[in-house]
PDB file of N, CA and C in Angstrom:
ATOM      1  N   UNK A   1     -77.203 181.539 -17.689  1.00  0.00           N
ATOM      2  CA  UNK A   1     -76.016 182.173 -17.165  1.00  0.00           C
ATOM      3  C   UNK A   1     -75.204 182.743 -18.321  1.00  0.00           C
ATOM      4  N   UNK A   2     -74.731 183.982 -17.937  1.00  0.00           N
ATOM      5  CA  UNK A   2     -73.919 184.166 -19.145  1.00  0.00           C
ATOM      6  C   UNK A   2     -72.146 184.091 -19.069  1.00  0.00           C
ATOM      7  N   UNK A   3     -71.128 183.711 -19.960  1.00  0.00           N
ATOM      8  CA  UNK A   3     -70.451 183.658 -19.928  1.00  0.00           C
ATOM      9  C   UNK A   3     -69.568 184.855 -20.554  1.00  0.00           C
ATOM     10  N   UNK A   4     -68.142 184.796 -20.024  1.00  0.00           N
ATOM     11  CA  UNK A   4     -67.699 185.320 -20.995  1.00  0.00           C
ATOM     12  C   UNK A   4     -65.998 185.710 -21.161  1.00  0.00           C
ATOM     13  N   UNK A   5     -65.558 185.265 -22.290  1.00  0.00           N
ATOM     14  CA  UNK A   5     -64.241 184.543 -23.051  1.00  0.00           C
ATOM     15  C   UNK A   5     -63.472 186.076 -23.669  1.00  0.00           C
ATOM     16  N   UNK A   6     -62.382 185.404 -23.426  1.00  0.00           N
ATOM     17  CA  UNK A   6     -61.562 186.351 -24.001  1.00  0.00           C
ATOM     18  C   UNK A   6     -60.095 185.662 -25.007  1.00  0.00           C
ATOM     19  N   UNK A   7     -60.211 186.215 -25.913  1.00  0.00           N
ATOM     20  CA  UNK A   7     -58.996 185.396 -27.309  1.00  0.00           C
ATOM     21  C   UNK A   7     -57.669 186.140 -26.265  1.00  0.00           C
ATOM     22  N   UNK A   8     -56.542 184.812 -26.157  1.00  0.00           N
ATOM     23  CA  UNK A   8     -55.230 184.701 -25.776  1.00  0.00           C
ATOM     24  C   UNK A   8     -54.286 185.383 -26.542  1.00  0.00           C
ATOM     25  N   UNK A   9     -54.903 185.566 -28.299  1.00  0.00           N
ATOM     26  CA  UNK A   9     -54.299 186.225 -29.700  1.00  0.00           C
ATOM     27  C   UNK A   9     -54.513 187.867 -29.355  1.00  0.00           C
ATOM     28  N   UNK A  10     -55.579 188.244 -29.252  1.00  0.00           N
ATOM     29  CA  UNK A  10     -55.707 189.462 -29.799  1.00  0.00           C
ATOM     30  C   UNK A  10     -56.449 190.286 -28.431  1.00  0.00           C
ATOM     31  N   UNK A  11     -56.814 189.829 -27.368  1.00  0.00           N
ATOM     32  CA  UNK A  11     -57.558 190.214 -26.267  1.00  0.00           C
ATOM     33  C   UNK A  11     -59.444 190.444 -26.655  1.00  0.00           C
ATOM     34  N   UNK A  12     -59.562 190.190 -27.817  1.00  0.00           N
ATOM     35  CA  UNK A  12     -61.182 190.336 -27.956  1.00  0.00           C
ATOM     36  C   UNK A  12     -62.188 189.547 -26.945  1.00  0.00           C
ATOM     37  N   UNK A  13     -62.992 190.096 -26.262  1.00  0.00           N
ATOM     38  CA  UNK A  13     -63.667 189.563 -25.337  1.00  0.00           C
ATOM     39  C   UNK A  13     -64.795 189.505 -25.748  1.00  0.00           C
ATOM     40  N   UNK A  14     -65.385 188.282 -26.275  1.00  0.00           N
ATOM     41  CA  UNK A  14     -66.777 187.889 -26.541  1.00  0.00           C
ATOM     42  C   UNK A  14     -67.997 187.414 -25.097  1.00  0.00           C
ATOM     43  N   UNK A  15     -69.271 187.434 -25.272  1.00  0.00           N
ATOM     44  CA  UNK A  15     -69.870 186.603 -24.504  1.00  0.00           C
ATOM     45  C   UNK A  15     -71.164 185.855 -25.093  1.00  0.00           C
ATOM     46  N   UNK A  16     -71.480 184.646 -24.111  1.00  0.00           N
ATOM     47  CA  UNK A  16     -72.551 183.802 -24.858  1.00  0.00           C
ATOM     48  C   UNK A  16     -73.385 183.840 -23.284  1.00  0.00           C
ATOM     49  N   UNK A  17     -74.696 184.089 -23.977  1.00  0.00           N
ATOM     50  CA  UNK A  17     -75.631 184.013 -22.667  1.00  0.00           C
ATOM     51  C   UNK A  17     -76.512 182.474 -22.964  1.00  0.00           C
ATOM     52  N   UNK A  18     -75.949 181.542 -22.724  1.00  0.00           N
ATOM     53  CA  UNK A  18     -75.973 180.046 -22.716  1.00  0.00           C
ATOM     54  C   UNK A  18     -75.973 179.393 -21.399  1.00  0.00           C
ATOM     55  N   UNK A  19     -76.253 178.381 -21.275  1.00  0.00           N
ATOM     56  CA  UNK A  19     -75.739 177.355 -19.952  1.00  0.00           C
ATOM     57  C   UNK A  19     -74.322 176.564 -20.473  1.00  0.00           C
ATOM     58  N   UNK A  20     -73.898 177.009 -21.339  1.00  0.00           N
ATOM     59  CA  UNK A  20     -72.595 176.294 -21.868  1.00  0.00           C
ATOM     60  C   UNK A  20     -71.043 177.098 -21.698  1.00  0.00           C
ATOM     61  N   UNK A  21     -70.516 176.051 -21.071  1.00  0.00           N
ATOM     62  CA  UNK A  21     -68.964 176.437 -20.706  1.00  0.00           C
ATOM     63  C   UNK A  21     -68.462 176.247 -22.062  1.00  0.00           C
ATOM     64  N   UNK A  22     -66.795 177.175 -21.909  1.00  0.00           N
ATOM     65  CA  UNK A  22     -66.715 177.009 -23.119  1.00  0.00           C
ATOM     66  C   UNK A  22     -66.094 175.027 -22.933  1.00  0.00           C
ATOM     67  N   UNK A  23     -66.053 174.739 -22.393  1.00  0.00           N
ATOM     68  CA  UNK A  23     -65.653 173.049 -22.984  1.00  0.00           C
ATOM     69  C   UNK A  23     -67.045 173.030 -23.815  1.00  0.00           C
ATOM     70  N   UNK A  24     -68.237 173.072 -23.292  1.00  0.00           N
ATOM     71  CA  UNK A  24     -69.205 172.780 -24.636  1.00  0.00           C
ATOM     72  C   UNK A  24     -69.455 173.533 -25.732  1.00  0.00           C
ATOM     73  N   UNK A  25     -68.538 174.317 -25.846  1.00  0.00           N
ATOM     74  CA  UNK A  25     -68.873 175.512 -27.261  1.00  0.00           C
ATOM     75  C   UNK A  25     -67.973 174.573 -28.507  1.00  0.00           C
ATOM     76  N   UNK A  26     -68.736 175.226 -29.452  1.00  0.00           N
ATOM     77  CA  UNK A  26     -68.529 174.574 -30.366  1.00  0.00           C
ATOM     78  C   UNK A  26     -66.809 175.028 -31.723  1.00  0.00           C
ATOM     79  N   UNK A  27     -67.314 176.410 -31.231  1.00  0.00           N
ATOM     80  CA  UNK A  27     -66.137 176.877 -31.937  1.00  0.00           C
ATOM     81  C   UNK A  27     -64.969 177.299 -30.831  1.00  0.00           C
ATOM     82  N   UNK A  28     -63.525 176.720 -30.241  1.00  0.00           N
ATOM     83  CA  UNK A  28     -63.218 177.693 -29.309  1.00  0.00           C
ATOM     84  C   UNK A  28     -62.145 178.056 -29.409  1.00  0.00           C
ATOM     85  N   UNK A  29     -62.059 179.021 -30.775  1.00  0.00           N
ATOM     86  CA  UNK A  29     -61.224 180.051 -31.571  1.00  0.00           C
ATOM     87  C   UNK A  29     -61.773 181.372 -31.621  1.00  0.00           C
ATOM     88  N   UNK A  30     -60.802 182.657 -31.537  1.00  0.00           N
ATOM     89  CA  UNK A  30     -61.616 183.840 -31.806  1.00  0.00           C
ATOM     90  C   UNK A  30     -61.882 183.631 -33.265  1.00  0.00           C
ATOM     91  N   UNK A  31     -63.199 184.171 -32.820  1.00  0.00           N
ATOM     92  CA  UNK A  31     -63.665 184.432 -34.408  1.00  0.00           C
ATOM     93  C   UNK A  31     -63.172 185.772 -35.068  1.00  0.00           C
ATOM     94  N   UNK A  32     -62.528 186.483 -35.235  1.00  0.00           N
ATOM     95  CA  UNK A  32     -61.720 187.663 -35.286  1.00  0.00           C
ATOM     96  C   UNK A  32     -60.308 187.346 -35.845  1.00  0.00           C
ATOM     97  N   UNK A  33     -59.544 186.555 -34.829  1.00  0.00           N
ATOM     98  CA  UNK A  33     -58.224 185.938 -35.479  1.00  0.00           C
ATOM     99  C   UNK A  33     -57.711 184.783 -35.888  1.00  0.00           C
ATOM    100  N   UNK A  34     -58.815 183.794 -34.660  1.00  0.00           N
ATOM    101  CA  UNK A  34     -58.468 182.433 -35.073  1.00  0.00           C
ATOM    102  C   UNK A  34     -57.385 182.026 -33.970  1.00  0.00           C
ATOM    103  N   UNK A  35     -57.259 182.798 -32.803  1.00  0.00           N
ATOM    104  CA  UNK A  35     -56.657 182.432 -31.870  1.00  0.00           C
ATOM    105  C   UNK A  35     -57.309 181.535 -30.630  1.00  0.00           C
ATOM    106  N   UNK A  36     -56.895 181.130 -29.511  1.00  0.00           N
ATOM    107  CA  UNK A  36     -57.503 180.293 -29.000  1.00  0.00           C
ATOM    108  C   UNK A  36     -58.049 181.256 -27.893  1.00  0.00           C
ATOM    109  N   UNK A  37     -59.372 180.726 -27.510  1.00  0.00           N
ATOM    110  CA  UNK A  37     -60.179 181.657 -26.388  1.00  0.00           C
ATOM    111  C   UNK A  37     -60.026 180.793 -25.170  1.00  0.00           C
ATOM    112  N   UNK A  38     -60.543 181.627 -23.822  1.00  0.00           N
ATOM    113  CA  UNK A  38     -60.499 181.144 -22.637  1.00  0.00           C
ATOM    114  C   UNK A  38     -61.537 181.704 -22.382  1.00  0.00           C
ATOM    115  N   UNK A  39     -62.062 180.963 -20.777  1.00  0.00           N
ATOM    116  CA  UNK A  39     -63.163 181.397 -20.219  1.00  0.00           C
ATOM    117  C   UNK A  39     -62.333 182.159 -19.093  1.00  0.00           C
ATOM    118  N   UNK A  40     -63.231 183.661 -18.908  1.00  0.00           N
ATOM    119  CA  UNK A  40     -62.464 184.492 -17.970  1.00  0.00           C
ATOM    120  C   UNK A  40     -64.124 185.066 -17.088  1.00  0.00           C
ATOM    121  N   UNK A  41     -65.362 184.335 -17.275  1.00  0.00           N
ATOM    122  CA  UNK A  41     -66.438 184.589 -16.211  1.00  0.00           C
ATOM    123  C   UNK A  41     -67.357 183.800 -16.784  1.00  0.00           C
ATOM    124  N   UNK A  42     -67.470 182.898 -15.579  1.00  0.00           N
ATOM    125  CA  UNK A  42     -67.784 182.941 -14.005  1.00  0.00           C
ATOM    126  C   UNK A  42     -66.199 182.603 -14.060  1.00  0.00           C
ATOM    127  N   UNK A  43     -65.561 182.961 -12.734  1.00  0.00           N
ATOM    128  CA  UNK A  43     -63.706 182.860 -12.593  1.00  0.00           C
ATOM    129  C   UNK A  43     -64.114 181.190 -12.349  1.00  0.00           C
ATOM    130  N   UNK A  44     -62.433 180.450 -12.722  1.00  0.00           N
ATOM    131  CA  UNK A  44     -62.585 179.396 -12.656  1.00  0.00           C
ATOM    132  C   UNK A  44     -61.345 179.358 -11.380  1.00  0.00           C
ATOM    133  N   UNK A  45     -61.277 177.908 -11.260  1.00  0.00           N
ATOM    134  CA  UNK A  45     -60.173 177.227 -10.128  1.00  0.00           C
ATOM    135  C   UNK A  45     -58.861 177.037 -11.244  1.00  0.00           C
ATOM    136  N   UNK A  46     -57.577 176.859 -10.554  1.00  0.00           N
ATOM    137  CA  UNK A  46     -56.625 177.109 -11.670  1.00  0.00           C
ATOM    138  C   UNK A  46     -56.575 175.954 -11.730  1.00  0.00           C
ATOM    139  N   UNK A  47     -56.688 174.698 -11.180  1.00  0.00           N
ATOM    140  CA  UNK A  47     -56.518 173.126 -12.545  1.00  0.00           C
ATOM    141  C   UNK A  47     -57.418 173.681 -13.642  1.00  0.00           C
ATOM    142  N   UNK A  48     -58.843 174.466 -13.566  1.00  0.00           N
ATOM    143  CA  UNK A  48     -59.590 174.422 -14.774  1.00  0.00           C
ATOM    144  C   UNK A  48     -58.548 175.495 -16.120  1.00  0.00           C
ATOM    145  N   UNK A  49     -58.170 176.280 -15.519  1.00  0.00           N
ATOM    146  CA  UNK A  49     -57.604 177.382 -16.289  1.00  0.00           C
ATOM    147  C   UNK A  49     -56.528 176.939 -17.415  1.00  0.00           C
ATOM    148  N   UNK A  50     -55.365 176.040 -16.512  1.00  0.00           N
ATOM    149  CA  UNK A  50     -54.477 174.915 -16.382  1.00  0.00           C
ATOM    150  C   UNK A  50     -54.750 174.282 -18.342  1.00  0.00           C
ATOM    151  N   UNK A  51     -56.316 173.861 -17.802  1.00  0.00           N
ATOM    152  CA  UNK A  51     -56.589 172.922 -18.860  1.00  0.00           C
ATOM    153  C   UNK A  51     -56.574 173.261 -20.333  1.00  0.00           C
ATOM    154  N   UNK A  52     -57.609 174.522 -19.997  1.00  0.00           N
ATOM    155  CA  UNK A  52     -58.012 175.561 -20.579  1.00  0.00           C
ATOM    156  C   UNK A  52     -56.974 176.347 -21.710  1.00  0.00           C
ATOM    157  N   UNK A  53     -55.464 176.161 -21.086  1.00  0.00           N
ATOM    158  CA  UNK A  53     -54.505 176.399 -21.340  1.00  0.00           C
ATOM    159  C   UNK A  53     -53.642 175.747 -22.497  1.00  0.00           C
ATOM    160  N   UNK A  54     -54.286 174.451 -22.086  1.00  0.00           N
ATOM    161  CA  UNK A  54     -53.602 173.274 -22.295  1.00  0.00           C
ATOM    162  C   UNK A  54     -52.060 173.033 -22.290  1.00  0.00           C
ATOM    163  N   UNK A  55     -51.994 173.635 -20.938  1.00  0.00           N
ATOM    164  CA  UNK A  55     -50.694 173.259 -19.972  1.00  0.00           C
ATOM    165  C   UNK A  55     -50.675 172.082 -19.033  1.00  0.00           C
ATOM    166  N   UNK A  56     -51.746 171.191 -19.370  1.00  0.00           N
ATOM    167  CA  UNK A  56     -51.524 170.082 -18.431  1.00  0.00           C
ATOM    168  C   UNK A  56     -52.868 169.543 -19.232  1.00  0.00           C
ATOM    169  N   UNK A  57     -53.095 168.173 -18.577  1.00  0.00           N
ATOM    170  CA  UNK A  57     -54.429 166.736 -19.142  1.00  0.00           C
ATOM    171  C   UNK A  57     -55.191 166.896 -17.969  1.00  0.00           C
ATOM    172  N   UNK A  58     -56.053 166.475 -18.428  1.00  0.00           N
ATOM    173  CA  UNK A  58     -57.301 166.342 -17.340  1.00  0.00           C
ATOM    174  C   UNK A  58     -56.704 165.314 -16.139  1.00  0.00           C
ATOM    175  N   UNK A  59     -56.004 164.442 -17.115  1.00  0.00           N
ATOM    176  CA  UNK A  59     -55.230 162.939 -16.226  1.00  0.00           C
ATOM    177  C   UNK A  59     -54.442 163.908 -15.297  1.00  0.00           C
ATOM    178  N   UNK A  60     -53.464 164.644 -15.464  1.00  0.00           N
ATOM    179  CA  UNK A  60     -52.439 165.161 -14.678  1.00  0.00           C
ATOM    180  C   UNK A  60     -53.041 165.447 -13.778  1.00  0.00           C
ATOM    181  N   UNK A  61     -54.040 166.912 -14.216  1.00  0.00           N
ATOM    182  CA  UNK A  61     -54.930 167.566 -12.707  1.00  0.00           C
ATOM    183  C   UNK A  61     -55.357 166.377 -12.217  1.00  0.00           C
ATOM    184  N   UNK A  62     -55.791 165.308 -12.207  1.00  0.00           N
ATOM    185  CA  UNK A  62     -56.237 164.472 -11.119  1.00  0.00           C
ATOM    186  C   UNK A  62     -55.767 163.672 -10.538  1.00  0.00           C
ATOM    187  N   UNK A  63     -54.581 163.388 -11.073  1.00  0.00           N
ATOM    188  CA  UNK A  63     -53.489 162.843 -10.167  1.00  0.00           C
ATOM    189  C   UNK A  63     -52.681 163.830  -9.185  1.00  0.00           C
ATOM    190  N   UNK A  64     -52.424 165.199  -9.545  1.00  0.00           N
ATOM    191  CA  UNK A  64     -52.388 166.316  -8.665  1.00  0.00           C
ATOM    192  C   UNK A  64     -53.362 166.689  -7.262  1.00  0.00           C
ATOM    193  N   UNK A  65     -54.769 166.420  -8.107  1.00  0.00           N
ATOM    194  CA  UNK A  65     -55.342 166.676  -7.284  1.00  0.00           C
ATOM    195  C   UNK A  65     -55.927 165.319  -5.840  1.00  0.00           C
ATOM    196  N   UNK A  66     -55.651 164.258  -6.516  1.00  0.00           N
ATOM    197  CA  UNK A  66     -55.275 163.154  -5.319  1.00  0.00           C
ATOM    198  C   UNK A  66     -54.008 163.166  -4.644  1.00  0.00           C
ATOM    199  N   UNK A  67     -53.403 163.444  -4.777  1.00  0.00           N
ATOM    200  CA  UNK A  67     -52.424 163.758  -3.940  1.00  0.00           C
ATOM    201  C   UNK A  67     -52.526 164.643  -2.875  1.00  0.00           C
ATOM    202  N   UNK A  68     -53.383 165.660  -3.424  1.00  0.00           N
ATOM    203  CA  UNK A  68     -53.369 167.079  -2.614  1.00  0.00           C
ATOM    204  C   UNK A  68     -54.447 166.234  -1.483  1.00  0.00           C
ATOM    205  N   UNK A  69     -55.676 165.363  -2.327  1.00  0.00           N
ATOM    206  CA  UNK A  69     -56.450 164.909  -0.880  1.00  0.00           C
ATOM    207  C   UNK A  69     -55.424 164.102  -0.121  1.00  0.00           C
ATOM    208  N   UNK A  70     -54.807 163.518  -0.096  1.00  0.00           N
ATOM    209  CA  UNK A  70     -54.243 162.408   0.456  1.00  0.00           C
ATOM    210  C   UNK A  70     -52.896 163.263   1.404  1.00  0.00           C
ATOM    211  N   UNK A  71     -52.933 164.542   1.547  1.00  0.00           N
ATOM    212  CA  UNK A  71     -51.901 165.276   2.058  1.00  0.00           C
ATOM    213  C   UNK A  71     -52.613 165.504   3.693  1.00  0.00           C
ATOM    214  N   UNK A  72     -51.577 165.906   4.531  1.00  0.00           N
ATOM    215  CA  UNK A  72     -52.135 165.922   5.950  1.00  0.00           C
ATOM    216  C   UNK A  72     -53.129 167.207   5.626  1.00  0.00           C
ATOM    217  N   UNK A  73     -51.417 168.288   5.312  1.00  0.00           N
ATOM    218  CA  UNK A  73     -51.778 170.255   5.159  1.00  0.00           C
ATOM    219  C   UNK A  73     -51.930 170.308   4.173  1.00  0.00           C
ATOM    220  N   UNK A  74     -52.508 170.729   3.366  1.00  0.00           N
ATOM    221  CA  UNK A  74     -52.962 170.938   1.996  1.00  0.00           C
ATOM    222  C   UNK A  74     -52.058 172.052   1.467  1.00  0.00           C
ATOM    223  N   UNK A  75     -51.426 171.036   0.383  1.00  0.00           N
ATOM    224  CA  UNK A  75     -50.267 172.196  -0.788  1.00  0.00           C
ATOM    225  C   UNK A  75     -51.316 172.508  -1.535  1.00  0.00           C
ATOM    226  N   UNK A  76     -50.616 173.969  -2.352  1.00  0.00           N
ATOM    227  CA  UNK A  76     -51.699 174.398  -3.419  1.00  0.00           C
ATOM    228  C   UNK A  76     -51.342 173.376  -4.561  1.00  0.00           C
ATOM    229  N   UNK A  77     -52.488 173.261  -5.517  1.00  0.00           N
ATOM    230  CA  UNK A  77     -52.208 172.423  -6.678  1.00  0.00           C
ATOM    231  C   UNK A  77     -50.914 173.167  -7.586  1.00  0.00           C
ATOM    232  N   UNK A  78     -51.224 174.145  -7.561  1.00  0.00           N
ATOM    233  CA  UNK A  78     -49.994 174.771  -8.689  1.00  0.00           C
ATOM    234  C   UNK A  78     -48.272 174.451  -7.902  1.00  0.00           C
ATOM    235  N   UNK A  79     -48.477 173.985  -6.560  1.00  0.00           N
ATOM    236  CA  UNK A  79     -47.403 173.403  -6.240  1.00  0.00           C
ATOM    237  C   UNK A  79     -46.994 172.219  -6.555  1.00  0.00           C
ATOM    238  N   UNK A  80     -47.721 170.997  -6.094  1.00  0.00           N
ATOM    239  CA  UNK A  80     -48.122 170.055  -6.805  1.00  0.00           C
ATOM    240  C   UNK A  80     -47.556 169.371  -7.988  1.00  0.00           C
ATOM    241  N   UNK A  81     -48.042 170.788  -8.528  1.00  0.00           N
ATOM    242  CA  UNK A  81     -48.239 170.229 -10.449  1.00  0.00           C
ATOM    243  C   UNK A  81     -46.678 170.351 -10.403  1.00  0.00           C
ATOM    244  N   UNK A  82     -46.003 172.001  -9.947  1.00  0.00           N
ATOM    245  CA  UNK A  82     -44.768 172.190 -10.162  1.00  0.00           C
ATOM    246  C   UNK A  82     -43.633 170.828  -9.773  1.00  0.00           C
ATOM    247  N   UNK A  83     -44.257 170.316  -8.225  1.00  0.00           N
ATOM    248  CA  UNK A  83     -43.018 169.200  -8.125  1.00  0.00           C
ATOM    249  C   UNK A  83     -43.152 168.312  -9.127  1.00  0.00           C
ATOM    250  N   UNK A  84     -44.392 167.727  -9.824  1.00  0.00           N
ATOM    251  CA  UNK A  84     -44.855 166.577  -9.911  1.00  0.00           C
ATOM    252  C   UNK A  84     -43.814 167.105 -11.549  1.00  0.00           C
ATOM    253  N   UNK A  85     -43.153 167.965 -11.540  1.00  0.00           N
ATOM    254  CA  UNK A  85     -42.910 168.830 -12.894  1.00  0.00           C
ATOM    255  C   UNK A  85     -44.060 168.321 -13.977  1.00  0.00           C
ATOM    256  N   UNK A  86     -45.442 168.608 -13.928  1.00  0.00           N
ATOM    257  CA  UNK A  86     -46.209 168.232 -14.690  1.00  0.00           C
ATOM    258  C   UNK A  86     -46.811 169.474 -15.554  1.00  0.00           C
ATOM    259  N   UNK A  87     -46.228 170.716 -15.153  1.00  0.00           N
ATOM    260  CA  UNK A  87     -46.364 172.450 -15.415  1.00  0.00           C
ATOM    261  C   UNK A  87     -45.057 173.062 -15.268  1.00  0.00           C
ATOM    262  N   UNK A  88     -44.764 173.878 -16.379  1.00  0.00           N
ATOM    263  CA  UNK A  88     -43.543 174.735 -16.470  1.00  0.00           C
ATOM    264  C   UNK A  88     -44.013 176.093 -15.455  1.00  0.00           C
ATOM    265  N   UNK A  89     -43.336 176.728 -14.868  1.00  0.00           N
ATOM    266  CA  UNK A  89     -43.381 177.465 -13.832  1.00  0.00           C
ATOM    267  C   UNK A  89     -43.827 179.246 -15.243  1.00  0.00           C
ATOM    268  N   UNK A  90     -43.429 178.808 -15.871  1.00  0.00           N
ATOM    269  CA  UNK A  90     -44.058 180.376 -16.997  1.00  0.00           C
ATOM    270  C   UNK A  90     -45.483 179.941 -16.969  1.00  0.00           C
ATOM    271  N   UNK A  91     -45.913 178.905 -17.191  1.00  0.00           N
ATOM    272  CA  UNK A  91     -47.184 178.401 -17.443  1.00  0.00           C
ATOM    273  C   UNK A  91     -48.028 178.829 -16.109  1.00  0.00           C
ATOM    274  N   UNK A  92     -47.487 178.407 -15.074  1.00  0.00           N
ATOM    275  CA  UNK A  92     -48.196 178.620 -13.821  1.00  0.00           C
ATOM    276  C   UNK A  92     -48.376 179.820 -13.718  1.00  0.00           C
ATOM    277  N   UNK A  93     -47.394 180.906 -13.762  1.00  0.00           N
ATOM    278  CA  UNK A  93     -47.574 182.069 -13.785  1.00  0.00           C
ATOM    279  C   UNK A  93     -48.359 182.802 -14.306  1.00  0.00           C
ATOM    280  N   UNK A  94     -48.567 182.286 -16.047  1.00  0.00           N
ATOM    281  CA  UNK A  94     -49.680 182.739 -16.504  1.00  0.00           C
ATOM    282  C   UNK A  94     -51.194 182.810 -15.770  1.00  0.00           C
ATOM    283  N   UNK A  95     -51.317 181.452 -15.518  1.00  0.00           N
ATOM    284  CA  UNK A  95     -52.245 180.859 -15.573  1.00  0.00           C
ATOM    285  C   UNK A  95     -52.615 181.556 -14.132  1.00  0.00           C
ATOM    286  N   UNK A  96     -52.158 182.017 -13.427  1.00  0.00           N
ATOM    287  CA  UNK A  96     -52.086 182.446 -12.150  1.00  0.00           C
ATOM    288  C   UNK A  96     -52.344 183.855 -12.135  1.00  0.00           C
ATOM    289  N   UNK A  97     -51.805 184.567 -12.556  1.00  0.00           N
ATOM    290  CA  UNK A  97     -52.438 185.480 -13.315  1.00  0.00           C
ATOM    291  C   UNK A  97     -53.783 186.302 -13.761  1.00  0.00           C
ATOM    292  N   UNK A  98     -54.003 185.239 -14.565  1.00  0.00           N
ATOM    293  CA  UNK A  98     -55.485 185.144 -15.344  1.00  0.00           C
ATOM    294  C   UNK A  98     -56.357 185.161 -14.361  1.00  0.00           C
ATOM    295  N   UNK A  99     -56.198 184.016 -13.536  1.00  0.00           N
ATOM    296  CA  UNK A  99     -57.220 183.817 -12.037  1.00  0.00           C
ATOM    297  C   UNK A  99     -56.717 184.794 -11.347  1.00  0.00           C
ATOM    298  N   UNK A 100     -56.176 185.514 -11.242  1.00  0.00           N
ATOM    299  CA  UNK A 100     -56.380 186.821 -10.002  1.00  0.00           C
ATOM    300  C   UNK A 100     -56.985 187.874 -10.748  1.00  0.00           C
ATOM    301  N   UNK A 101     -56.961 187.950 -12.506  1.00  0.00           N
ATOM    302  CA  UNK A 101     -57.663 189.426 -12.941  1.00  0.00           C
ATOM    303  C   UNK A 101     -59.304 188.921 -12.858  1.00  0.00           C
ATOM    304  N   UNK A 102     -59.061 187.489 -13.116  1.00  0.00           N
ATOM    305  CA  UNK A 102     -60.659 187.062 -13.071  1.00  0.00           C
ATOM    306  C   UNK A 102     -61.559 187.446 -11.821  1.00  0.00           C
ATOM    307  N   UNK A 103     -60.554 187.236  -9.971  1.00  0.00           N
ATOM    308  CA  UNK A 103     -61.315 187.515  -9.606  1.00  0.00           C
ATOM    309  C   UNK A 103     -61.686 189.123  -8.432  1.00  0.00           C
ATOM    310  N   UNK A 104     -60.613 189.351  -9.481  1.00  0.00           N
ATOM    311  CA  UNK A 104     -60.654 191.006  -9.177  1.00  0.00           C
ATOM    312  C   UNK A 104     -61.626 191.946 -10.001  1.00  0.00           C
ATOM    313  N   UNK A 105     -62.173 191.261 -11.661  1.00  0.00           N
ATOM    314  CA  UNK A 105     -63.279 191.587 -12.459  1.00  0.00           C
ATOM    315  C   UNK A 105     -62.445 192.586 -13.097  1.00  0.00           C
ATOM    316  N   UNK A 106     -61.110 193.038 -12.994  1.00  0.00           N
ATOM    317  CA  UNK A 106     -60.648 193.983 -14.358  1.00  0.00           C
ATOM    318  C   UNK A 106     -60.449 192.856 -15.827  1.00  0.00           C
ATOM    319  N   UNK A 107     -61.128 193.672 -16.888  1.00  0.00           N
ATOM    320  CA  UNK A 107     -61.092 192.888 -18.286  1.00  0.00           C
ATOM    321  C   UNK A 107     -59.530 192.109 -18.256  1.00  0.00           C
ATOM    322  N   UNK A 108     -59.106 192.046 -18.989  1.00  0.00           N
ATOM    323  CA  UNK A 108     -57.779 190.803 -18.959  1.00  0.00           C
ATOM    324  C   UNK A 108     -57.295 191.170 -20.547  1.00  0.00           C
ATOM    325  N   UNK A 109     -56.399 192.415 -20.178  1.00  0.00           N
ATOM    326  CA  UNK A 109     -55.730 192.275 -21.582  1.00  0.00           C
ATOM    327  C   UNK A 109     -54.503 191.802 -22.028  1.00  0.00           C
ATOM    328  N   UNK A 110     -54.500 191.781 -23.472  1.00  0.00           N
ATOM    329  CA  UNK A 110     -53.440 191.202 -23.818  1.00  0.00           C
ATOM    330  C   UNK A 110     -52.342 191.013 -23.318  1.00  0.00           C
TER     331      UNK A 110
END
């Protein structure tokens, strides 16, 4: 499968034709600036993006996300996170963002 990342610094969009997300990459800085990269394909779910971000812990999303099972109607997580104030609402936005250019397939610039 191939992936493929884009630096948060400078918008450079690399790809690796690997079975590896970037959690298993080894370097996950642009190599260009030294800024931090994200995965922007295959689109992710926004706790992953979230993480990705490192606007929240793996711990948080899953205490978010038990809650959300344990709900009658299902809130979105980015609600969630917001009451649980476990995400600043700029953060969400971003991050919210990102997942709609992801799954609309326009590149994602700076």
């Amino acid at each position: 499968m191939a992936y493929k990342f884009r630096c948060l610094k400078c918008g450079e969009i690399t790809y690796t034709y690997s079975a590896a997300s970037l959690e298993y990459q080894k370097n996950k800085n642009c190599h260009r600036c030294g800024g931090k990269i994200i995965q922007i394909y295959p689109p992710m779910k926004l706790g992953e993006i979230l993480l990705q971000l490192d606007a929240i812990t793996q711990e948080e999303l899953e205490q978010a996300l038990a809650i959300q099972r344990r709900m009658l109607t299902r809130a979105a997580i980015g609600k969630i996170l917001l009451r649980l104030q476990l995400v600043g609402q700029s953060d969400l936005e971003n991050a919210l963002k990102i997942q709609r250019e992801m799954m609309s397939g326009h590149s994602l610039q700076g």
